[in-house]
Each structure stands twice: as C-alpha cells, then as structure tokens.
C-alpha atoms as a PDB file:
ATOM      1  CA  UNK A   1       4.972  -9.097  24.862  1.00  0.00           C
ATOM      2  CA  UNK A   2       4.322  -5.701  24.492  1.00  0.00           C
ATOM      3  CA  UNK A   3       1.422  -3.698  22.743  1.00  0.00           C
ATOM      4  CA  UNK A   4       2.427  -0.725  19.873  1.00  0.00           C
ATOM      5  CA  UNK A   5      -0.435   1.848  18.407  1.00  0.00           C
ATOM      6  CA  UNK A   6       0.836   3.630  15.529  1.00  0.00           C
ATOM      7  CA  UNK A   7      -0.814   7.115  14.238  1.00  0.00           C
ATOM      8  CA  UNK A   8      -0.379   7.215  10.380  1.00  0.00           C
ATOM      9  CA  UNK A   9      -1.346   9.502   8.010  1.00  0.00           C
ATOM     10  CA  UNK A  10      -5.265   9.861   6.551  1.00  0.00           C
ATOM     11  CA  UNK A  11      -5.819   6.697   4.900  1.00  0.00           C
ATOM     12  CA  UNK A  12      -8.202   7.577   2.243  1.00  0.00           C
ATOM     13  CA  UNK A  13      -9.448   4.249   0.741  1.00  0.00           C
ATOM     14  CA  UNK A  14     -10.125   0.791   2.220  1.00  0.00           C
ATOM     15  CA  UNK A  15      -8.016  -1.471   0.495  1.00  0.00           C
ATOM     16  CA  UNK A  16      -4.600   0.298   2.220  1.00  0.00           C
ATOM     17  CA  UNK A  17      -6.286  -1.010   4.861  1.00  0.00           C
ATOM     18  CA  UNK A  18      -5.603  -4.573   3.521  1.00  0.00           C
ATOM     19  CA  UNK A  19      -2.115  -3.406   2.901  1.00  0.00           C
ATOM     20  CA  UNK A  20      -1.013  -2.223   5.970  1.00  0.00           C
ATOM     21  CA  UNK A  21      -2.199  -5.219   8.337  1.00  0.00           C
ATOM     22  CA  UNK A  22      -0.456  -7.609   5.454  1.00  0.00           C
ATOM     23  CA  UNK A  23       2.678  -4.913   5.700  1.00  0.00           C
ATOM     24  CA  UNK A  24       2.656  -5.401   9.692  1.00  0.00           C
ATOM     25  CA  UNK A  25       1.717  -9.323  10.110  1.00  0.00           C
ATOM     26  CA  UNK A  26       4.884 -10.032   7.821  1.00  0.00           C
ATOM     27  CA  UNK A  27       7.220  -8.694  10.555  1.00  0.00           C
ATOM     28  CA  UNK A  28       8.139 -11.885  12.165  1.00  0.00           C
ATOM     29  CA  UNK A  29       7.626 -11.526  16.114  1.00  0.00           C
ATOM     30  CA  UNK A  30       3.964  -9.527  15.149  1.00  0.00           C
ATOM     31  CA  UNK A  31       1.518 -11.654  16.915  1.00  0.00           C
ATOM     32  CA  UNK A  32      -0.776 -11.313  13.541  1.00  0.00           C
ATOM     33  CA  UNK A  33      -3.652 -12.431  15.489  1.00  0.00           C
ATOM     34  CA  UNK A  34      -3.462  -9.318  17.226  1.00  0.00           C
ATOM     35  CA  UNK A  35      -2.795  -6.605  14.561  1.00  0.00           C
ATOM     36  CA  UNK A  36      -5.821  -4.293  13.864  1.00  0.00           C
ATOM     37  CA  UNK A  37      -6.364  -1.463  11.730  1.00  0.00           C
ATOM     38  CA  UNK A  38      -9.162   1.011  12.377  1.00  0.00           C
ATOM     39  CA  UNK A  39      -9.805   3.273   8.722  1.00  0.00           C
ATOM     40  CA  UNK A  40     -11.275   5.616  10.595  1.00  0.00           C
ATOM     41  CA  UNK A  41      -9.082   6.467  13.119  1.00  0.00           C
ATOM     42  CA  UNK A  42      -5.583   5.952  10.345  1.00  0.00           C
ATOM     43  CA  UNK A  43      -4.246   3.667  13.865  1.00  0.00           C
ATOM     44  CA  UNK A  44      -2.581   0.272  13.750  1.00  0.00           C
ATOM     45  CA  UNK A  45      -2.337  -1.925  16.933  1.00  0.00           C
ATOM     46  CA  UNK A  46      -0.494  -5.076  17.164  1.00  0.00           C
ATOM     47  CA  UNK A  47       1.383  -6.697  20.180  1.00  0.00           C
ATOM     48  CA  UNK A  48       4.622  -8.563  19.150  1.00  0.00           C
ATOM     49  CA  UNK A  49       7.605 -10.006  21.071  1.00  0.00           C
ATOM     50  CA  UNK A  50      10.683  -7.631  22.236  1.00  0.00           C
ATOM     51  CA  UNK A  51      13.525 -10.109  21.515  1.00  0.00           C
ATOM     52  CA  UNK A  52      11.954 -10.601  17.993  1.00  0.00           C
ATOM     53  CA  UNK A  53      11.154  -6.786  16.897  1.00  0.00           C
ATOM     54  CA  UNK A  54      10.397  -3.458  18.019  1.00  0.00           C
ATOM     55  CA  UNK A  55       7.133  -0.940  16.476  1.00  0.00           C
ATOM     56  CA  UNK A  56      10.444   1.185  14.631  1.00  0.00           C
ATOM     57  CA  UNK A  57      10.581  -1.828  12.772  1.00  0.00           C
ATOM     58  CA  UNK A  58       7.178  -2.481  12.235  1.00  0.00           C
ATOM     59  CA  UNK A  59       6.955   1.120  11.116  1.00  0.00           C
ATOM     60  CA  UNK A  60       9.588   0.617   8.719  1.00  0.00           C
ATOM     61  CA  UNK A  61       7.770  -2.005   7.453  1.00  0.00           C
ATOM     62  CA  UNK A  62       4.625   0.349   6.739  1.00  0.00           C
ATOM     63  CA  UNK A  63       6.372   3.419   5.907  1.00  0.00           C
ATOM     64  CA  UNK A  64       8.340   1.271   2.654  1.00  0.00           C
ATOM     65  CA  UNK A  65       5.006   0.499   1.310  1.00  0.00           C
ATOM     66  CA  UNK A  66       4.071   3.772   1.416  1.00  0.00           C
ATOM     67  CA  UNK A  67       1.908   5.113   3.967  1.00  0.00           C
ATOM     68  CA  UNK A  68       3.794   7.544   6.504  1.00  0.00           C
ATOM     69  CA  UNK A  69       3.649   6.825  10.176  1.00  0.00           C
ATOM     70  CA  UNK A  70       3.402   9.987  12.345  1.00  0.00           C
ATOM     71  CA  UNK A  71       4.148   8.769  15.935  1.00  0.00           C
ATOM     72  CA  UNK A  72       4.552   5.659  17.524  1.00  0.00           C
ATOM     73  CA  UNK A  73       2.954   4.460  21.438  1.00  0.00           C
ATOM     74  CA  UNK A  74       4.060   1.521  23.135  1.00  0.00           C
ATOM     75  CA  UNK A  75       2.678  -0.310  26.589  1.00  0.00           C
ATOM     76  CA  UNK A  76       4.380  -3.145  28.064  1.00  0.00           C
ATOM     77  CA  UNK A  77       1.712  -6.091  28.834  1.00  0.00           C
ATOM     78  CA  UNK A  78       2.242  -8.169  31.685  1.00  0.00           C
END
C-alpha cells in the first residue's frame, strides 16, 4: 500500500468536499476507509494499492469533476 496527499486548488464551499472523497473512493484500489479531505487545508489523503492504481489516476479522477489538483506527494507504507 502506499499513502498519496494531493494539494488542490481553494475549495470554497463544503459540499465539494462531499464530491471529491465520492470522486476518489470510486477509484477501485482507494482504500475508501482511508480517504480524507481537510476544507481547510484544499488536501486529499487516501492510501490505495500499487497494482490496482496510482494518485495520477486518482487525480484524474478529481480533476474530471472539476476541481484542479496542483501537485501530487506519495510515501510508500510498509
């Protein structure tokens, strides 16, 4: 597994909160338990599996419904 934090753009209302973590926990090999979105900070975090996906692909995901991602951070977890 491996852990992704992706910097988006301001979000400016709650609900695209909603929208985002529904956006991210629909890309199979998310771990949906795991995906959090903090409003304040426009930052998603989610771990998901390496021979399912890859954040690119989760950013994809976000960017089509959207709400521009402006860099993406990953950590492998061991």
């Amino acid at each position: 597994m491996n852990t992704a934090t992706l910097k988006l753009d301001t979000l400016t209302c709650p609900s695209c909160m909603l929208k985002i973590e529904a956006a991210v926990r629909n890309v199979p090999g998310v771990d949906q338990d795991t995906v959090h979105v903090s409003f304040a900070n426009s930052k998603v975090t989610f771990r998901f599996d390496e021979d399912l996906t890859d954040a690119q692909t989760v950013a994809n995901a976000i960017e089509k419904i959207g709400y521009p991602v402006l860099s993406i951070r990953t950590a492998a977890q061991r």
